[in-house]
N, C-alpha and C. Protein backbone atom coordinates (compact mmCIF):
# COMPACT_ATOMS: atom_id res chain seq x y z
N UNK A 1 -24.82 -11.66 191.79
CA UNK A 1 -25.72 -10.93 192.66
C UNK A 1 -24.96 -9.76 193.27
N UNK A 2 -25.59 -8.57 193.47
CA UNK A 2 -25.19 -7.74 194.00
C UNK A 2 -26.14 -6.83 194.81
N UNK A 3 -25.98 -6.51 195.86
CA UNK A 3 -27.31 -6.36 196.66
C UNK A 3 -26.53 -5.24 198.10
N UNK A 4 -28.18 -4.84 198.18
CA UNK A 4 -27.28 -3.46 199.53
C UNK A 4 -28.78 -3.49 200.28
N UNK A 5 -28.19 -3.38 201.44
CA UNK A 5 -28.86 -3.17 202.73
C UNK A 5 -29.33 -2.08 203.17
N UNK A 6 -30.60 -1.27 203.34
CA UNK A 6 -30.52 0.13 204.25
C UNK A 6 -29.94 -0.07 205.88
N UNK A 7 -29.46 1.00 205.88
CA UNK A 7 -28.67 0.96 207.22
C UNK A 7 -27.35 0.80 207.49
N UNK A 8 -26.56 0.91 209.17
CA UNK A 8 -25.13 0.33 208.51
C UNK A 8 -25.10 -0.62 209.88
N UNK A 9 -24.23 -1.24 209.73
CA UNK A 9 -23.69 -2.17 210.75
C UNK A 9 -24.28 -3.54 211.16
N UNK A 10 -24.22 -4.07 212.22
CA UNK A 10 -25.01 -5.95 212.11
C UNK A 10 -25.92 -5.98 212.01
N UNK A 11 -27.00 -5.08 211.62
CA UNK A 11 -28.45 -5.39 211.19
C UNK A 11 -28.35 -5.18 209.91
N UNK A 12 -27.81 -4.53 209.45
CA UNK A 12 -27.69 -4.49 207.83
C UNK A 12 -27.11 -5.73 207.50
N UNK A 13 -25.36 -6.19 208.13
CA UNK A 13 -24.76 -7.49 207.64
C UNK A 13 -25.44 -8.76 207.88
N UNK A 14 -26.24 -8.76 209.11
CA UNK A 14 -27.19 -10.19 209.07
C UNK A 14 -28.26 -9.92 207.92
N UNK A 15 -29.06 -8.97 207.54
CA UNK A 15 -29.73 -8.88 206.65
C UNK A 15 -29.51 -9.64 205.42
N UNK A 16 -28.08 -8.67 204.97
CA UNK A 16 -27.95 -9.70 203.69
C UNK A 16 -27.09 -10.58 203.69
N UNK A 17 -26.60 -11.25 204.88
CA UNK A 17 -26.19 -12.59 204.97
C UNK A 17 -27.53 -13.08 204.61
N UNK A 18 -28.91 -13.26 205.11
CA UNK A 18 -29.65 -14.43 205.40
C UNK A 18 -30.56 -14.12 203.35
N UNK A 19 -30.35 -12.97 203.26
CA UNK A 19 -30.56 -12.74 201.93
C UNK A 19 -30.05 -13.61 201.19
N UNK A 20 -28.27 -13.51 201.30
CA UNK A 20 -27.43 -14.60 200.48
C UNK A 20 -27.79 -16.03 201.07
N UNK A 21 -28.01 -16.10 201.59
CA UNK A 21 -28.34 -18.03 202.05
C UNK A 21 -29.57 -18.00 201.40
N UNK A 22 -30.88 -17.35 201.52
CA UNK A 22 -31.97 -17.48 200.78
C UNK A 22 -31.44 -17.53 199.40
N UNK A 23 -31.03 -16.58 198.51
CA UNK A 23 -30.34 -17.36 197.47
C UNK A 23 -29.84 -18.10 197.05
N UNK A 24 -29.00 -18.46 198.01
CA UNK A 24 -28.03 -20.07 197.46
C UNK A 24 -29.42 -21.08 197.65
N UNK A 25 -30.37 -21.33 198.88
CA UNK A 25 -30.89 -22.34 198.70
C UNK A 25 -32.22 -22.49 197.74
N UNK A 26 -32.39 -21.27 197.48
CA UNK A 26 -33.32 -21.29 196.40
C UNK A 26 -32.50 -21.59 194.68
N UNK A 27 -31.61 -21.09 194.75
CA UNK A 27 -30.95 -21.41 193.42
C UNK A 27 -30.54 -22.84 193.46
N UNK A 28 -30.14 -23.35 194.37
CA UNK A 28 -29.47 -24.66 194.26
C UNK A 28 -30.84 -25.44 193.95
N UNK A 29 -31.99 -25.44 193.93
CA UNK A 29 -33.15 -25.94 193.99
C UNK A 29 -33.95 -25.41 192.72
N UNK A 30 -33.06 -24.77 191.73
CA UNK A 30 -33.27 -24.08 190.33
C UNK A 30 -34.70 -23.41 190.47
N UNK A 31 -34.79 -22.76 191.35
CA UNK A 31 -36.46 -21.98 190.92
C UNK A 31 -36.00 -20.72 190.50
N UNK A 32 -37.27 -20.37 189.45
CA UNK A 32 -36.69 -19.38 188.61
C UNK A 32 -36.48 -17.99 189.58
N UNK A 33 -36.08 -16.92 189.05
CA UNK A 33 -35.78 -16.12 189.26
C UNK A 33 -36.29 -15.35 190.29
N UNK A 34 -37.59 -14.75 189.14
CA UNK A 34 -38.97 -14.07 189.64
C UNK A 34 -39.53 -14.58 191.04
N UNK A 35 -39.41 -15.95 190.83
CA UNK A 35 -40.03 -16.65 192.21
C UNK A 35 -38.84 -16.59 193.42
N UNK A 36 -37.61 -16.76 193.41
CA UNK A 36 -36.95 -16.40 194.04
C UNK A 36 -36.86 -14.83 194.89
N UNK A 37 -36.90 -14.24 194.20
CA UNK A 37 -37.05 -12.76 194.45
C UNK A 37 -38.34 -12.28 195.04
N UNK A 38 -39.34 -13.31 194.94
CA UNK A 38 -40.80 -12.71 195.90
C UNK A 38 -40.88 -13.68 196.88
N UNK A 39 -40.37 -14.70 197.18
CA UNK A 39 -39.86 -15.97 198.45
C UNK A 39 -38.97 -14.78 198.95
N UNK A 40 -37.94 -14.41 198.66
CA UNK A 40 -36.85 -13.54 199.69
C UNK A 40 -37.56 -12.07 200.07
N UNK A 41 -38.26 -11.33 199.21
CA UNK A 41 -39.23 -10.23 199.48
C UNK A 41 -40.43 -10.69 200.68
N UNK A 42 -41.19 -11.64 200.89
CA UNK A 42 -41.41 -12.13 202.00
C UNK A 42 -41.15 -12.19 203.45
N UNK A 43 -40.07 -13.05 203.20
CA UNK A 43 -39.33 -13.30 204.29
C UNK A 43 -38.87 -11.89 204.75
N UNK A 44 -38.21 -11.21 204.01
CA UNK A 44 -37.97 -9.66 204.06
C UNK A 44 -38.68 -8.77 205.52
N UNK A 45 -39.60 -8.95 204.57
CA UNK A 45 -41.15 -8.24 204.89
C UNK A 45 -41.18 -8.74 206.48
N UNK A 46 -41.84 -10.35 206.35
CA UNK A 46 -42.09 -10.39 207.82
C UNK A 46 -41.05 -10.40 208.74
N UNK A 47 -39.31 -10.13 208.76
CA UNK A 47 -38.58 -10.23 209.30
C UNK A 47 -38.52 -9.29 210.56
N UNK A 48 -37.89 -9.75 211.32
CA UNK A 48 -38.21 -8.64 212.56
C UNK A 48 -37.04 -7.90 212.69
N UNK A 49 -35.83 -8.05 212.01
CA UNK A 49 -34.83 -7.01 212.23
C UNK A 49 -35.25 -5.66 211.98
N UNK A 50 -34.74 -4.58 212.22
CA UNK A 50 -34.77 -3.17 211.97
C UNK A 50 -34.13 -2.94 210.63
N UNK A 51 -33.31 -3.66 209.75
CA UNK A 51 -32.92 -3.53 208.49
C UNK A 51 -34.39 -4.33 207.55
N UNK A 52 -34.85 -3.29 207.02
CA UNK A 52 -36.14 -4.29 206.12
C UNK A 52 -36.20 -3.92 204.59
N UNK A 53 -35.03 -3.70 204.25
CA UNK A 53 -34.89 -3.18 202.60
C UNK A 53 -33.51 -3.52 202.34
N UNK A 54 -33.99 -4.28 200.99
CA UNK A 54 -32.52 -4.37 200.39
C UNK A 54 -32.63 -4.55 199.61
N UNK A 55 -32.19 -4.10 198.20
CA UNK A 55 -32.07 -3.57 196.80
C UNK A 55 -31.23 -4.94 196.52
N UNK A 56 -31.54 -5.57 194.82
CA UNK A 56 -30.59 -6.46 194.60
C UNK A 56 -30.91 -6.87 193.05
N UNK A 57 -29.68 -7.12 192.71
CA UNK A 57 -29.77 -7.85 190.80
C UNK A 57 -29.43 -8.98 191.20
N UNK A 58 -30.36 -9.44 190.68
CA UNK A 58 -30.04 -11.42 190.08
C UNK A 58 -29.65 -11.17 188.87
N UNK A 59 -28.71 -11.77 188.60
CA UNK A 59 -28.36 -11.89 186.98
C UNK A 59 -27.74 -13.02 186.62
N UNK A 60 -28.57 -14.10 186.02
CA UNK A 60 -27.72 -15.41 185.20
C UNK A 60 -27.17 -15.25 183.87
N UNK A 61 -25.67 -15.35 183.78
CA UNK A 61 -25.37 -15.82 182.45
C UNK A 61 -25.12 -16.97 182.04
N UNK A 62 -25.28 -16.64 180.38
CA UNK A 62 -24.98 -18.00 180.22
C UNK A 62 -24.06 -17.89 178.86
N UNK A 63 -23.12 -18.86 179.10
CA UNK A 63 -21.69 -19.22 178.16
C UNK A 63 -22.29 -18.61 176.48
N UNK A 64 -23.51 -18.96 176.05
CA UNK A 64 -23.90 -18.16 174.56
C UNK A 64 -23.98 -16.91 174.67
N UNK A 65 -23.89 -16.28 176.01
CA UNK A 65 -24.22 -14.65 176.14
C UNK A 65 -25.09 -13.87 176.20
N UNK A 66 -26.42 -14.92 176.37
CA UNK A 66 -27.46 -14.72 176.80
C UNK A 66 -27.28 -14.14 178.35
N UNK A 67 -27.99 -13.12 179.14
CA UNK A 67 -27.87 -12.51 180.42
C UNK A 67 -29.42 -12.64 180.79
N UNK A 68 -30.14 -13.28 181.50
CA UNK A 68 -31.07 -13.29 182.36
C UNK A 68 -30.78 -12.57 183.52
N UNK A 69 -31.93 -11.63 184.15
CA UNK A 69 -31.85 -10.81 185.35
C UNK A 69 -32.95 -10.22 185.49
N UNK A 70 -33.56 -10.22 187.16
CA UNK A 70 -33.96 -9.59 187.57
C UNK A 70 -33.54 -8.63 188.61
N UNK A 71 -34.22 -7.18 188.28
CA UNK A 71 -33.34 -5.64 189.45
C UNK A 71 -34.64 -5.83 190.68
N UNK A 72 -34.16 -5.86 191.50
CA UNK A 72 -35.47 -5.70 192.74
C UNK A 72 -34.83 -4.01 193.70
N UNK A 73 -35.38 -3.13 192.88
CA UNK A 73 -34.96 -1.63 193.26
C UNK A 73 -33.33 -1.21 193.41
N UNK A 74 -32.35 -1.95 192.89
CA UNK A 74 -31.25 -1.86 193.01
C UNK A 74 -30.83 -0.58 191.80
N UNK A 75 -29.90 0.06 191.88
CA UNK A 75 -29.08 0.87 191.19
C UNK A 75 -29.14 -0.08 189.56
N UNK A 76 -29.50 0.67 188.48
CA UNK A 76 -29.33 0.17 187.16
C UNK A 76 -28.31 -0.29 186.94
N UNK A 77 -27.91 -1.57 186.97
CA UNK A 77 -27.19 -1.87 186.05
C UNK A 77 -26.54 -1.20 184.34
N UNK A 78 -25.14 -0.85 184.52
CA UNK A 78 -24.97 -0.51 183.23
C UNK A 78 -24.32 -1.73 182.14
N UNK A 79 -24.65 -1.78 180.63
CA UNK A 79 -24.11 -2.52 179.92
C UNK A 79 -23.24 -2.14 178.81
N UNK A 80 -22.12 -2.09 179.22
CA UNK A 80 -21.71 -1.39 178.25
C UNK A 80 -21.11 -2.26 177.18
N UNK A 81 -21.48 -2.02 175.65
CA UNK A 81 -21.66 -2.23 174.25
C UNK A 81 -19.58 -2.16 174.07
N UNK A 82 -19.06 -3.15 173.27
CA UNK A 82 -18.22 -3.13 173.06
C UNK A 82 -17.93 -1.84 172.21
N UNK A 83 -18.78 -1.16 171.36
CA UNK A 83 -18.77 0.00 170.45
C UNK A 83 -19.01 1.36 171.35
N UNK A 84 -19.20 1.06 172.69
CA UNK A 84 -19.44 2.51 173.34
C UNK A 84 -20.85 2.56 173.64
N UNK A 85 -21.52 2.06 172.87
CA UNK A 85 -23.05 2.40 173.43
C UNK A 85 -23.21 1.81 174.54
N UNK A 86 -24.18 2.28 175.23
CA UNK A 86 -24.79 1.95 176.66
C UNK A 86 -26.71 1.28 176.68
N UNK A 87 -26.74 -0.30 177.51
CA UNK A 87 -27.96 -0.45 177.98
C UNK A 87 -28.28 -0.30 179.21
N UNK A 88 -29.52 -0.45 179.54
CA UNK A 88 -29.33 -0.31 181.44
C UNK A 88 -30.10 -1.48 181.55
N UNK A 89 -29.58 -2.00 182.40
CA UNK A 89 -30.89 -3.43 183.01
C UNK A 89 -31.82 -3.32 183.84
N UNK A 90 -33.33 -2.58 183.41
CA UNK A 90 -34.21 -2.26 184.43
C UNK A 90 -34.92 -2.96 185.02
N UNK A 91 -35.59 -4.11 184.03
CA UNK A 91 -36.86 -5.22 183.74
C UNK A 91 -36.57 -5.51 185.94
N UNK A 92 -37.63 -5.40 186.38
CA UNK A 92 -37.73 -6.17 187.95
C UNK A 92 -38.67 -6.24 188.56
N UNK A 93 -38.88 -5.32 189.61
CA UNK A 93 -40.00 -5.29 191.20
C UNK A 93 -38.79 -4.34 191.66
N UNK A 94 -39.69 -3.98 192.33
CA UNK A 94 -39.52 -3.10 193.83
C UNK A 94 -38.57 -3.56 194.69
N UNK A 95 -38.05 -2.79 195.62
CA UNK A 95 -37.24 -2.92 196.66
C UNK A 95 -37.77 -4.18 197.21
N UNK A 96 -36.77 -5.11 197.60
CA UNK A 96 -37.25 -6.22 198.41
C UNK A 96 -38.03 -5.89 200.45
N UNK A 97 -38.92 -5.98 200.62
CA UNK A 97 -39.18 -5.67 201.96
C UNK A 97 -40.30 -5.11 202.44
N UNK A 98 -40.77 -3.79 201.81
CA UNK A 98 -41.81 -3.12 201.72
C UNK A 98 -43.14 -3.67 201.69
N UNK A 99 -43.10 -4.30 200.36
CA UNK A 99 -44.68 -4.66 199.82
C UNK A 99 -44.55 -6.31 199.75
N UNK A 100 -45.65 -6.94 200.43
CA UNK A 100 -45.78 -7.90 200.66
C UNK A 100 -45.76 -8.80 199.75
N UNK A 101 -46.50 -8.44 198.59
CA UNK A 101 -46.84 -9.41 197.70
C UNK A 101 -46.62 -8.64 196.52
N UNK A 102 -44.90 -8.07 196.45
CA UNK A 102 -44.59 -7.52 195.22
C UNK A 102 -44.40 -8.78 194.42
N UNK A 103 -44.54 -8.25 193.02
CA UNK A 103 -44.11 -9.06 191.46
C UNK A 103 -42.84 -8.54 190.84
N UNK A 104 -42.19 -9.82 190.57
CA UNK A 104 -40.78 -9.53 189.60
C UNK A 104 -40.66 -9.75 188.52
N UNK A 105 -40.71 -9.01 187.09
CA UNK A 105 -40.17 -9.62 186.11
C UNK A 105 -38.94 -10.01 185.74
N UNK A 106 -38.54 -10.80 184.84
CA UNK A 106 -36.93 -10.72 184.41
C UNK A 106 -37.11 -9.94 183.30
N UNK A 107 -35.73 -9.65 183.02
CA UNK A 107 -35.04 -8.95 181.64
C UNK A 107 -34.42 -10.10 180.89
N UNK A 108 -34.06 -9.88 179.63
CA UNK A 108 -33.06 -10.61 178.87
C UNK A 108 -32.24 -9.76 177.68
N UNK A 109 -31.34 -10.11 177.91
CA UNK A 109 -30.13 -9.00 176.88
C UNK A 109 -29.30 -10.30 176.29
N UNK A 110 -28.27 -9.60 175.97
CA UNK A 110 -27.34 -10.13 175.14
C UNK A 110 -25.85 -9.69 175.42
N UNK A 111 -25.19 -10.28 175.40
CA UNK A 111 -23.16 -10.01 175.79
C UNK A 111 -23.15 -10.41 174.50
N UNK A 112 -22.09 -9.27 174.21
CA UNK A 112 -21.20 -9.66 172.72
C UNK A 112 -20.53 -10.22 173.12
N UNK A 113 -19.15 -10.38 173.03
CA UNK A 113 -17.30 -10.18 172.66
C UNK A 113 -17.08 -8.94 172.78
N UNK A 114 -16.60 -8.44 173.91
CA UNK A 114 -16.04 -6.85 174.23
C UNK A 114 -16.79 -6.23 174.92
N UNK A 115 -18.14 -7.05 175.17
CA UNK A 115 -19.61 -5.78 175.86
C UNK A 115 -18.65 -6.32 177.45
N UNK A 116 -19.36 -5.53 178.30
CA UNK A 116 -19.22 -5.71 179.66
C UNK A 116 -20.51 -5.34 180.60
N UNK A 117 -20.60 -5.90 181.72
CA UNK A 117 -21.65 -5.25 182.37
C UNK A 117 -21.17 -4.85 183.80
N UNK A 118 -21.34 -3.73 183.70
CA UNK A 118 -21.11 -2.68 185.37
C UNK A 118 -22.64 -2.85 186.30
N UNK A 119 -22.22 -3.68 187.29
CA UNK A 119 -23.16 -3.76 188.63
C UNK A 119 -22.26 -2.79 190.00
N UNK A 120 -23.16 -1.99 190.42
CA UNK A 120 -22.57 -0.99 191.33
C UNK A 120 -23.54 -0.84 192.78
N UNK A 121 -23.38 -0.34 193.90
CA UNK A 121 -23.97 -0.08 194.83
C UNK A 121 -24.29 1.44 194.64
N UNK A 122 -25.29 2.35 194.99
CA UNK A 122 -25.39 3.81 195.07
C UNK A 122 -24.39 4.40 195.45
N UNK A 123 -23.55 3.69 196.90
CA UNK A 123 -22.83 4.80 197.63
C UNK A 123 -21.72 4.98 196.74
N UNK A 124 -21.16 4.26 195.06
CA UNK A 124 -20.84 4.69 193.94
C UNK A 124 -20.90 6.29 193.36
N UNK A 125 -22.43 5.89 192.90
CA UNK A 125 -23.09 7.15 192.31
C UNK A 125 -23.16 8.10 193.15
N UNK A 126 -23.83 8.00 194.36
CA UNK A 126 -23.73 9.23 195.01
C UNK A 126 -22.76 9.97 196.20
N UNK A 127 -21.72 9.38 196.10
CA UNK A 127 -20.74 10.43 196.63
C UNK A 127 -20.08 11.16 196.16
N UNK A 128 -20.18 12.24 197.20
CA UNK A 128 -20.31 13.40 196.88
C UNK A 128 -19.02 14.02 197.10
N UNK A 129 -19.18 15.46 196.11
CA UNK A 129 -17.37 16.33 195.99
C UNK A 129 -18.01 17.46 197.01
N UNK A 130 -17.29 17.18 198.41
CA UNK A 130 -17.77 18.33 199.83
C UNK A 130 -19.10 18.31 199.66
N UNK A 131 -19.54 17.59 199.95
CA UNK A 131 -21.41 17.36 200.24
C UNK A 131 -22.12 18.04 199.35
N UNK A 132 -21.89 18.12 198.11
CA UNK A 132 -23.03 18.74 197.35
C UNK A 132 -23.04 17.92 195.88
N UNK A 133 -22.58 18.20 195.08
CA UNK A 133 -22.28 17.36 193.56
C UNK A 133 -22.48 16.39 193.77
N UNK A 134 -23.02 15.10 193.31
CA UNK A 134 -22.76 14.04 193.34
C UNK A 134 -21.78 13.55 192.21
N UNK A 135 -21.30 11.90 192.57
CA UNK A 135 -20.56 11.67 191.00
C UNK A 135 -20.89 11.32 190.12
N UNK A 136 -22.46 10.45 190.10
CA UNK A 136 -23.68 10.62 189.28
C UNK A 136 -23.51 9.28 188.57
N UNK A 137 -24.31 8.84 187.90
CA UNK A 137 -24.61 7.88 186.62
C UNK A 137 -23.57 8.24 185.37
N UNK A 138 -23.82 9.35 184.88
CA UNK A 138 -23.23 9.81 184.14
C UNK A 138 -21.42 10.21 184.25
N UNK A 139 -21.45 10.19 184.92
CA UNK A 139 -19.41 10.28 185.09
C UNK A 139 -19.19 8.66 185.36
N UNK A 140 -20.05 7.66 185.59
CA UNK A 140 -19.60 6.21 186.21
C UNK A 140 -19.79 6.00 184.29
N UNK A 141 -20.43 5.80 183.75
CA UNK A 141 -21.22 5.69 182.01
C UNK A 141 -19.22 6.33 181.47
N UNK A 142 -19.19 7.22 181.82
CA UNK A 142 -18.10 7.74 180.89
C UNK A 142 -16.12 7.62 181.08
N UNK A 143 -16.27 7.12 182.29
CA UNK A 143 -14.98 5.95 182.88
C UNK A 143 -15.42 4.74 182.15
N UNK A 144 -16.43 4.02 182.39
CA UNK A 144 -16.43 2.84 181.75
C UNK A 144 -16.26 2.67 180.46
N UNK A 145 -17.16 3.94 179.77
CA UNK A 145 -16.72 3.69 177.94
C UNK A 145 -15.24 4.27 177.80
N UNK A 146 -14.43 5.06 178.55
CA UNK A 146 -13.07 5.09 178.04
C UNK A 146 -12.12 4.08 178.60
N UNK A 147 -12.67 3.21 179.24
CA UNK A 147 -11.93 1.87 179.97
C UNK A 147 -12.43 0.58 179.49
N UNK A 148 -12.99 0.49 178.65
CA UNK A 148 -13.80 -0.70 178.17
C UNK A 148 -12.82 -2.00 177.80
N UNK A 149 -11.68 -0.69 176.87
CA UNK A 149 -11.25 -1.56 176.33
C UNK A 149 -10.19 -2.83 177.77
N UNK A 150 -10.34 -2.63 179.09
CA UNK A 150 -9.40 -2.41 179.97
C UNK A 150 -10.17 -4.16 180.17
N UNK A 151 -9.06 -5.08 180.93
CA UNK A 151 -9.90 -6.04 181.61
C UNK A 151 -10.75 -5.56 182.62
N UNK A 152 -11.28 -6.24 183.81
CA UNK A 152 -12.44 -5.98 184.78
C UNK A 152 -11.75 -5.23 185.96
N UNK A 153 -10.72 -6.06 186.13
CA UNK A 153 -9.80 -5.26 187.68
C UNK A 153 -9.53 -4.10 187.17
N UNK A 154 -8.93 -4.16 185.52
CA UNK A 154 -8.29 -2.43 185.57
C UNK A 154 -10.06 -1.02 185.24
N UNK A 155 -10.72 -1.93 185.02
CA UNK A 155 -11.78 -1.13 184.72
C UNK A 155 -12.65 -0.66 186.35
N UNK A 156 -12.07 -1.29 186.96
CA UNK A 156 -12.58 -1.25 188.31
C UNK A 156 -11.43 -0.30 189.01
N UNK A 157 -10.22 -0.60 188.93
CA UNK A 157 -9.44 0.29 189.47
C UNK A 157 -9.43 1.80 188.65
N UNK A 158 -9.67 2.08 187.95
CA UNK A 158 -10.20 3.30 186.92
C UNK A 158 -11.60 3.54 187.24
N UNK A 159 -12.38 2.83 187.84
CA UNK A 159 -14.12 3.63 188.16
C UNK A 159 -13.33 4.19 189.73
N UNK A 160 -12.79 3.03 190.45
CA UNK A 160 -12.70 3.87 191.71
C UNK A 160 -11.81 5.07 191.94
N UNK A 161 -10.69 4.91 191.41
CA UNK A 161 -9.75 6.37 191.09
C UNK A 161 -10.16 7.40 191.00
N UNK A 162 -11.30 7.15 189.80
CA UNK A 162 -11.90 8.33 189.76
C UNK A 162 -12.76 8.59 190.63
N UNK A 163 -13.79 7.94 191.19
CA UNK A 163 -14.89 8.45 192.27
C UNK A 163 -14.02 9.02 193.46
N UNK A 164 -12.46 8.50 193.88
CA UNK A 164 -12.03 9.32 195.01
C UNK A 164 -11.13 10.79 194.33
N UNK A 165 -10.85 10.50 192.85
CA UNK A 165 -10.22 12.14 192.85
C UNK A 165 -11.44 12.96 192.89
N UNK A 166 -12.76 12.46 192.10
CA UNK A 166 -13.88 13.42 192.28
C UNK A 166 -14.56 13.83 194.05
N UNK A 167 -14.45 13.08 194.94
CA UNK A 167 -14.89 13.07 196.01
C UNK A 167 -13.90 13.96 197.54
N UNK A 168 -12.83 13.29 197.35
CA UNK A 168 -11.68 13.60 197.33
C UNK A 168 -12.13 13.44 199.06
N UNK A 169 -13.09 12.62 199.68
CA UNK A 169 -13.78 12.40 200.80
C UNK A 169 -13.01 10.59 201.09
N UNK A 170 -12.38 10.81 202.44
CA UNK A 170 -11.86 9.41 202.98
C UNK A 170 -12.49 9.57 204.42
N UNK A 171 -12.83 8.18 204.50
CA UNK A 171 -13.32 7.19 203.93
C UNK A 171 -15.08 7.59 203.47
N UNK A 172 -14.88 7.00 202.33
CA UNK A 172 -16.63 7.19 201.98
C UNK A 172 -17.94 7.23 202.96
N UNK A 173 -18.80 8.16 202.66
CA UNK A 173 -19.51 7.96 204.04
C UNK A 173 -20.78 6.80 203.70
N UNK A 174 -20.69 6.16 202.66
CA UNK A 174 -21.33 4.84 201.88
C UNK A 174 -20.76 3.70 201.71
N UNK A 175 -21.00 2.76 201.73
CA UNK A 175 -20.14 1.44 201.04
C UNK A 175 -20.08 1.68 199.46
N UNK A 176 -18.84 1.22 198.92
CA UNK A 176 -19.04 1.10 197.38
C UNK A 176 -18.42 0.31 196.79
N UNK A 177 -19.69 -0.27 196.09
CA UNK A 177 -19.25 -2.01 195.66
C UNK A 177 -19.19 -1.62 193.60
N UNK A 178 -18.12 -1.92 193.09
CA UNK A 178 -18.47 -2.19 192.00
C UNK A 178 -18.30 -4.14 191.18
N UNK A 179 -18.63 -4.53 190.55
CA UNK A 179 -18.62 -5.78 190.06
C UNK A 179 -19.04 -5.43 188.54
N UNK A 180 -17.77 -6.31 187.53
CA UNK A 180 -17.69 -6.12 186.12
C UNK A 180 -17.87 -7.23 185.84
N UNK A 181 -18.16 -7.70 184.77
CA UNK A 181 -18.74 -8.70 183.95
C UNK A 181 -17.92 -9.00 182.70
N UNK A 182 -16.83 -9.05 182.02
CA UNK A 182 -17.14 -8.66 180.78
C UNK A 182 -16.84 -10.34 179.86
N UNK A 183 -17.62 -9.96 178.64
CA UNK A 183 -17.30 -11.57 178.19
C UNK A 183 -16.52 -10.95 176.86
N UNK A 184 -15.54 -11.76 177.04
CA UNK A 184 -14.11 -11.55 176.32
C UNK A 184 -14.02 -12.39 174.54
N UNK A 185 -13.72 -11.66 173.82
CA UNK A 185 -13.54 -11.92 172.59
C UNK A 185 -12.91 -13.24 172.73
N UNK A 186 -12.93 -14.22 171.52
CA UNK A 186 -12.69 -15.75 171.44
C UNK A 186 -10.80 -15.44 171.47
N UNK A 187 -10.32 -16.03 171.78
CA UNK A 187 -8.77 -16.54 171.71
C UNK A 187 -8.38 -17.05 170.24
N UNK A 188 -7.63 -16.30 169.14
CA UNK A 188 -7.63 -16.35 168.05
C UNK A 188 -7.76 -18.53 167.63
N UNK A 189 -6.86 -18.81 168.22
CA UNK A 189 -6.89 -20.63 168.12
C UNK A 189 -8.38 -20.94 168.53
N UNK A 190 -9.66 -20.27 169.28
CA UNK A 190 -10.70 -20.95 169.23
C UNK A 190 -12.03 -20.45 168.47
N UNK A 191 -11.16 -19.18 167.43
CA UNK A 191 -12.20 -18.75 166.77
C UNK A 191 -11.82 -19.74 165.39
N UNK A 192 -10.96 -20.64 165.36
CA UNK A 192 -10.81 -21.62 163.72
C UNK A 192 -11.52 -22.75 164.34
N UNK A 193 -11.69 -23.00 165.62
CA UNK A 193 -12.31 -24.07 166.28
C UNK A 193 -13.62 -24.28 165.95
């Protein structure tokens, strides 16, 4: 899960604290996804804090490499293809908070051996070089395919490097979360297995 709050400070962090507890106790109680995500859009909704939006991917994997997920208005997910190509994970609903009785679909993809998947927060994508440029979708897409081949920390320490030589702005005036995924080619002894 990866998920962002509008706003900054303890109305944003209680927000998606009680977000993350609504998740754990709905997952521990295996309800699917979709239904999870319009139980927490609810609660959202009628909540009385001043934080009432928060963007978020559910995403289950599973050991065959099957990826279940639903986006509830969060930043696309990127997937990046062990060969360089790129998917995005759109399949969802709306921002959690807004609309009362939004609907979620899931997505379903596939992880190779070598694919990876990039989950990011906006304040990623959009910070900015002296308040104007952003660093965009497209420059985050093109660190990742020349780092692919990299494990997750170094592919992470190579997205952020670059967003601060491009920004060249301390401290960010956004939070920025990245989280990598990648499912790793078999270990030569368990591909005779």
């Amino acid at each position: 899960v990866i998920a962002d709050a509008t706003g900054h400070g303890l109305p944003a962090a209680l927000q998606v604290r009680d977000v993350f507890t609504g998740l754990r106790m709905a997952l521990s109680r295996e309800f699917k996804l979709t239904r999870t995500l319009e139980r927490l859009n609810n609660i959202i909704h009628c909540s009385r804090l001043a934080t009432k939006f928060v963007s978020l991917v559910l995403v289950e994997l599973n050991l065959s490499g099957t990826v279940i997920y639903c986006n509830a208005g969060h930043p696309r997910p990127i997937l990046m293809r062990a060969d360089g190509s790129v998917a995005r994970l759109d399949k969802g609903g709306p921002i959690l908070g807004p609309i009362p009785d939004a609907a979620y679909v899931i997505g379903i993809q596939s992880m190779e051996p070598g694919d990876s998947m990039i989950l990011f927060t906006d304040g990623l994508s959009e910070a900015t070089e002296d308040g104007d440029e952003e660093y965009g979708i497209d420059r985050l897409i093109s660190v990742a395919r020349t780092s692919r081949h990299l494990d997750p920390p170094a592919m992470v320490d190579r997205i952020f490097n670059d967003v601060v030589d491009f920004s060249q702005r301390t401290p960010p005036e956004d939070d920025q979360t990245v989280v990598i995924i990648k499912r790793m080619p078999p270990e030569p002894d368990e591909a005779l297995a």
